[in-house]
C-alpha atoms as a PDB file:
ATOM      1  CA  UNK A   1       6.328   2.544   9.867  1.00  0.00           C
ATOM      2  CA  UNK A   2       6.939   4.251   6.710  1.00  0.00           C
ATOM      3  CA  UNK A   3       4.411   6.872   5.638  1.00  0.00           C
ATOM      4  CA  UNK A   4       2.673   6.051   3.156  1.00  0.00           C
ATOM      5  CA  UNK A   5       2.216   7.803  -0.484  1.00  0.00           C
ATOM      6  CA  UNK A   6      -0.014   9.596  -2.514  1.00  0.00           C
ATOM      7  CA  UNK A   7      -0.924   6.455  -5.343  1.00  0.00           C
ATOM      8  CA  UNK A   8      -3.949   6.288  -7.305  1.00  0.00           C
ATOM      9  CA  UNK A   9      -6.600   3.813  -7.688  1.00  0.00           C
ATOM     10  CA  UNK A  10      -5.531   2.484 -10.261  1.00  0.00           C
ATOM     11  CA  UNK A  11      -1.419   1.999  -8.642  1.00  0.00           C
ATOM     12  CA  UNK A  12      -2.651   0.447  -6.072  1.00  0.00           C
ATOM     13  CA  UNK A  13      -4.220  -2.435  -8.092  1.00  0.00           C
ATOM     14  CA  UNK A  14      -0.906  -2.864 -10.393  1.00  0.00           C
ATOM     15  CA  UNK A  15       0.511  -3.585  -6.251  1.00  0.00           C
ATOM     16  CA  UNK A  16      -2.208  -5.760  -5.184  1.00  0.00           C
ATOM     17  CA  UNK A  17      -1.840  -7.791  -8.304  1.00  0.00           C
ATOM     18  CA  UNK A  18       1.427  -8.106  -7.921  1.00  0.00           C
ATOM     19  CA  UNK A  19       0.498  -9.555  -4.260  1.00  0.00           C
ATOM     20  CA  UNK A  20      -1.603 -12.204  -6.146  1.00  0.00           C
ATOM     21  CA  UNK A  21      -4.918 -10.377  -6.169  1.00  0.00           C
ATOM     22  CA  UNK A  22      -6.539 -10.556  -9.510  1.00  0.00           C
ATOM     23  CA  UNK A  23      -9.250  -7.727 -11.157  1.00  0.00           C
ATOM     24  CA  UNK A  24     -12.646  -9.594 -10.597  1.00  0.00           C
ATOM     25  CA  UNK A  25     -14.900  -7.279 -11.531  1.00  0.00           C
ATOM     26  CA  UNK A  26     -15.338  -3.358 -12.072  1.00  0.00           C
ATOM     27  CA  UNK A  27     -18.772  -1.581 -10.905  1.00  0.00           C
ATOM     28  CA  UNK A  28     -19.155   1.504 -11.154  1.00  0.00           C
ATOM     29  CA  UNK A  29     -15.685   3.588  -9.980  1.00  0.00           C
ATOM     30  CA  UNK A  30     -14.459   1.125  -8.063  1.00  0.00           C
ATOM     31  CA  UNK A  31     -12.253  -2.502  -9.092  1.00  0.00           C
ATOM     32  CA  UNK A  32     -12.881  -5.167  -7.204  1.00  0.00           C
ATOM     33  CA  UNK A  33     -10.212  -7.671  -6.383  1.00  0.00           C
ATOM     34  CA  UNK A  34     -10.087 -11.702  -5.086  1.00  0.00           C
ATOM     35  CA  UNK A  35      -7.536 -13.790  -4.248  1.00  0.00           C
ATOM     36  CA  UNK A  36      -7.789 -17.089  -4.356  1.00  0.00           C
ATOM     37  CA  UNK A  37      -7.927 -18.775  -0.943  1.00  0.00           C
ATOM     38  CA  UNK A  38      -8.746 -15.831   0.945  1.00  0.00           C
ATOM     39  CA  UNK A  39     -12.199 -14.873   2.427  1.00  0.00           C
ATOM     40  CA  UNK A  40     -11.422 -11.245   1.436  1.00  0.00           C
ATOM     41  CA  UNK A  41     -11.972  -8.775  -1.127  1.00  0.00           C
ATOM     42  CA  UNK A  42     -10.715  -5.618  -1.980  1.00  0.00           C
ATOM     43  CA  UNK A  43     -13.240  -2.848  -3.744  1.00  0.00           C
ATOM     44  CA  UNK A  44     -10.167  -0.023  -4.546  1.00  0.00           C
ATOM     45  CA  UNK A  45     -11.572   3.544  -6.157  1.00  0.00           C
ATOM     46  CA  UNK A  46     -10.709   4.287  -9.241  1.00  0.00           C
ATOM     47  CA  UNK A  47      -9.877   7.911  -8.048  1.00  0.00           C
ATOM     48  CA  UNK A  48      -6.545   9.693  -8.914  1.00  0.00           C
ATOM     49  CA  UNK A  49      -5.656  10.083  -5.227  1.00  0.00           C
ATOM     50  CA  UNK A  50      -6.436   7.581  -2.876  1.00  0.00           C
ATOM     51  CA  UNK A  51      -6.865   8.932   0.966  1.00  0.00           C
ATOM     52  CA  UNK A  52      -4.159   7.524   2.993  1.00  0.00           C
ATOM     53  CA  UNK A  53      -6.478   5.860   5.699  1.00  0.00           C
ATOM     54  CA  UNK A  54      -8.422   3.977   2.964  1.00  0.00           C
ATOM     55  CA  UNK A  55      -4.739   2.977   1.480  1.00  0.00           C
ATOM     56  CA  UNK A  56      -4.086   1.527   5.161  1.00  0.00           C
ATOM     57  CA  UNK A  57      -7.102  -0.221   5.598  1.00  0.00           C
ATOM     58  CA  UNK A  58      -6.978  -1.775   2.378  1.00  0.00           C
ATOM     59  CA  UNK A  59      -2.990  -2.915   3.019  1.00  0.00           C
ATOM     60  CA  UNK A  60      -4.740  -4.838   6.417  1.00  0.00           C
ATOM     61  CA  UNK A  61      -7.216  -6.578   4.853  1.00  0.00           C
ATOM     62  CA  UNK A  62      -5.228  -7.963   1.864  1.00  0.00           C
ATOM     63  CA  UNK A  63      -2.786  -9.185   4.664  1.00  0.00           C
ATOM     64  CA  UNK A  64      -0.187  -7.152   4.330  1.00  0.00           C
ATOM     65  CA  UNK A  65       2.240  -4.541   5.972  1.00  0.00           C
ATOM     66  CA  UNK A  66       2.993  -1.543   4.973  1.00  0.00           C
ATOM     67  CA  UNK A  67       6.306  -2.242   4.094  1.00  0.00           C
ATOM     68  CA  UNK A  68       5.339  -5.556   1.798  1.00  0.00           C
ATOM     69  CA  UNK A  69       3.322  -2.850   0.234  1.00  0.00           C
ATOM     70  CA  UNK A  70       6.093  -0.500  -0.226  1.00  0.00           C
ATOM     71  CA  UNK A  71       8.528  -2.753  -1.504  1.00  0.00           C
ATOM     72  CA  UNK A  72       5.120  -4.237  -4.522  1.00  0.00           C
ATOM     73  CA  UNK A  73       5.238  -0.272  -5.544  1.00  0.00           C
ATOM     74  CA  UNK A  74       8.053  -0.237  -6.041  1.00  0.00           C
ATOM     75  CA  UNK A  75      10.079   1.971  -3.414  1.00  0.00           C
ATOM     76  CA  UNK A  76       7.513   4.809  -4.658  1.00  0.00           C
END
């Protein structure tokens, strides 16, 4: 499993996106996503580093791996 980098907030919604997640709603500091057909949503801090952990859990519940995520940054 590769190791995951230091993105912001605001990279890993231009990933998530590219996943098919679209930008419901902003409250606050945080964007919320949806996707259509899932049960899920994904509130992502607009912070300019996101903590790793928070970057893994966030990869699990939009139903991806790691590496899918890796490859929607770009090979960042």
């Amino acid at each position: 499993m590769p190791a995951l980098p230091l993105i912001s907030g605001r990279e890993a919604v231009r990933a998530f996106e590219r996943a098919g997640w679209e930008v419901k709603r902003r409250r606050g500091s945080h964007i919320i996503l949806t996707k259509p057909g899932s049960w899920a949503s994904l509130s992502i801090p607009d912070h300019r580093e996101l903590d790793r952990g928070l970057l893994r859990k966030l990869i699990r519940q939009a139903g991806l791996t790691v590496d899918e995520f890796m490859e929607l940054l770009g090979g960042k």
